[in-house]
C-alpha atoms as a PDB file:
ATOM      1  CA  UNK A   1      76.993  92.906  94.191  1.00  0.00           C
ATOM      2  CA  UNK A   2      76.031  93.698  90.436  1.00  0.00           C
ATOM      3  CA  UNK A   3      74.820  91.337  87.979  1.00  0.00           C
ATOM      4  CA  UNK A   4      75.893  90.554  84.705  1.00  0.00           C
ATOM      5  CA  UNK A   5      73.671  88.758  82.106  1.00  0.00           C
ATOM      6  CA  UNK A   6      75.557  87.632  78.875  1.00  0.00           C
ATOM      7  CA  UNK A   7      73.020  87.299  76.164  1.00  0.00           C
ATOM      8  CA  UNK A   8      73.844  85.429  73.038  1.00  0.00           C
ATOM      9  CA  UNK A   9      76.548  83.274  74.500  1.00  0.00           C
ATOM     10  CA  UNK A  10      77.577  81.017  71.381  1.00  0.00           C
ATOM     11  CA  UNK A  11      77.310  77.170  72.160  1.00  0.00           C
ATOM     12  CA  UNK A  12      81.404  76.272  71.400  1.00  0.00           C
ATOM     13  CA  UNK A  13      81.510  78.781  74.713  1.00  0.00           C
ATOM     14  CA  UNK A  14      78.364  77.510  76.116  1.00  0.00           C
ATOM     15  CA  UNK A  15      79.366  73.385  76.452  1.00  0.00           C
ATOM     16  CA  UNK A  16      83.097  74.046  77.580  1.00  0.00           C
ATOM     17  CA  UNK A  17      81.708  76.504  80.565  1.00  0.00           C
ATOM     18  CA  UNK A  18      78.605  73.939  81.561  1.00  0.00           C
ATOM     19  CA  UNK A  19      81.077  70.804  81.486  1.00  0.00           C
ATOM     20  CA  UNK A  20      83.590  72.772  83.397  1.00  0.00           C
ATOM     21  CA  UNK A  21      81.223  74.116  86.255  1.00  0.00           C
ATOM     22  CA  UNK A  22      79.855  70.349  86.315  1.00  0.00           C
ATOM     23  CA  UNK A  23      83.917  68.682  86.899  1.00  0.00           C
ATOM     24  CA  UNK A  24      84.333  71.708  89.699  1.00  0.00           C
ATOM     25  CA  UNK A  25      80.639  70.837  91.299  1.00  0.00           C
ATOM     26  CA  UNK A  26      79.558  74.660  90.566  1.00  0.00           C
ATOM     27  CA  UNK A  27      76.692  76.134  88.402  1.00  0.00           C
ATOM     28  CA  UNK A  28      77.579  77.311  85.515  1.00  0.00           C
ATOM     29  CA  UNK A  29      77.284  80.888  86.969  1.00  0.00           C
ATOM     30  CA  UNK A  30      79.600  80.264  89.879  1.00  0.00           C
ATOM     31  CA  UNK A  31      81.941  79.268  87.184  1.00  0.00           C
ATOM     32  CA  UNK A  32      81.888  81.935  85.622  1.00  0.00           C
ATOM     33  CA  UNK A  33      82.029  84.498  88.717  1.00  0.00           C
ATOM     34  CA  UNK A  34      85.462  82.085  89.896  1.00  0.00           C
ATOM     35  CA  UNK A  35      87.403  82.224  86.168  1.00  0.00           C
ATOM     36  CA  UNK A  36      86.448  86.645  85.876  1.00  0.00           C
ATOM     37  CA  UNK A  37      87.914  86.328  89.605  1.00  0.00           C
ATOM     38  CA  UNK A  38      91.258  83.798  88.510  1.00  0.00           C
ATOM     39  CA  UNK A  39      91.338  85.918  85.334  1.00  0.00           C
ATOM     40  CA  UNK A  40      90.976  89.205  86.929  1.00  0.00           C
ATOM     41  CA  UNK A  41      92.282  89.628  90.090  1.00  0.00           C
ATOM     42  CA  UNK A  42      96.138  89.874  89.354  1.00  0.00           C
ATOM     43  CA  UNK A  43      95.128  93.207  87.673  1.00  0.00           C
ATOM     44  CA  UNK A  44      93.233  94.658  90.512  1.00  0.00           C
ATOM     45  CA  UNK A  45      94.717  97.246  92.817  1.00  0.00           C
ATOM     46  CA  UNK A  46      95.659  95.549  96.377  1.00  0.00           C
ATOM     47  CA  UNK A  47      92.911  96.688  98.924  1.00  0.00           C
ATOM     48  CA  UNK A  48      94.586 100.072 101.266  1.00  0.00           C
ATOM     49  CA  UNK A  49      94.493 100.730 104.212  1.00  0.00           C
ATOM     50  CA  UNK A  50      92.860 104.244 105.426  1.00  0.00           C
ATOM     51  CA  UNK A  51      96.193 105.580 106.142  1.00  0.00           C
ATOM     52  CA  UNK A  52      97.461 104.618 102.450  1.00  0.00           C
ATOM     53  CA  UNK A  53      94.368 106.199 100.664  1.00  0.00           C
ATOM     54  CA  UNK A  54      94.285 109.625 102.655  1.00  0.00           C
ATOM     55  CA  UNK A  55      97.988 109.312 101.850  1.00  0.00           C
ATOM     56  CA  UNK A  56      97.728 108.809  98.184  1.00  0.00           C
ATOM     57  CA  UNK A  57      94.848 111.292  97.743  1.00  0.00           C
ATOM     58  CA  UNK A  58      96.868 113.906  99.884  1.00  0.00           C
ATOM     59  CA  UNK A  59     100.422 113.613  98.763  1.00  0.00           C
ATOM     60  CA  UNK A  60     100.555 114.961  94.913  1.00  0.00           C
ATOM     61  CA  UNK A  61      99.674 118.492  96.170  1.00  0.00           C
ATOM     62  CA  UNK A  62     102.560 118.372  98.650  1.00  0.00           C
ATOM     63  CA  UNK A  63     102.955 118.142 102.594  1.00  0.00           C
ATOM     64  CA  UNK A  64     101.373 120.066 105.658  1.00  0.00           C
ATOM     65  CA  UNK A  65     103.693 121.439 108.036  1.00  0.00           C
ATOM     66  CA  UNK A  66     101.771 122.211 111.317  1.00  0.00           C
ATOM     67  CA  UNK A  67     102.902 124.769 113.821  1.00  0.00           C
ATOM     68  CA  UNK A  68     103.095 122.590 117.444  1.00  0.00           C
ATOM     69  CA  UNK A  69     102.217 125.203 120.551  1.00  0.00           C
ATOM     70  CA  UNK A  70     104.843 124.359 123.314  1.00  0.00           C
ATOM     71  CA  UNK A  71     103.228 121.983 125.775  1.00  0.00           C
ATOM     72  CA  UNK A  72     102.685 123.418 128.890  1.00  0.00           C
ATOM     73  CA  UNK A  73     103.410 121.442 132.484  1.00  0.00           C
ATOM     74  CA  UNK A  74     101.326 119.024 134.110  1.00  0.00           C
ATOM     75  CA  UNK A  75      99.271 120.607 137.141  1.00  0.00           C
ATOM     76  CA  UNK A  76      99.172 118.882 139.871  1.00  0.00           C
ATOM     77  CA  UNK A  77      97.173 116.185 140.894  1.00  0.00           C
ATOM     78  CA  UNK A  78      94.462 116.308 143.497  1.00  0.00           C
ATOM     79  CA  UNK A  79      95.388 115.501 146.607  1.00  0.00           C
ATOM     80  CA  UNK A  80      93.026 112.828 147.700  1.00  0.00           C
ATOM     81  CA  UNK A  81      93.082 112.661 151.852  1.00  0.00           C
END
């Protein structure tokens, strides 16, 4: 987690922020952290999956065809008696 100190907040900022945190029950600084979230998050790339970031990383400089050796048969099991 990082923190974030905002120096020279001006009070018409200030009272609206402390009065809101107090009518949600939060600090001031929880406030804060939950309307950067509210605010924020729409614009924030959705979370991939491993598959989808090797994929995006992977796929601009084209595909990877792989040469598959024939499989060879099964041996046979053990005989067990």
């Amino acid at each position: 987690m990082a923190t974030l100190t905002i120096r020279n907040l001006e009070p018409t900022l200030k009272e609206p922020l402390r009065v809101r945190a107090a009518e949600h029950g939060h600090s001031m600084e929880a406030e804060a952290r939950r309307i950067l979230r509210d605010t924020l998050a729409p614009t924030l790339p959705a979370e991939l999956n491993l598959y989808d970031r090797i994929r995006t990383r992977i796929e601009p400089i084209g595909g990877v065809e792989l040469e598959l050796p024939n499989r060879e048969p099964a041996r046979e099991p053990p005989a067990f008696e």
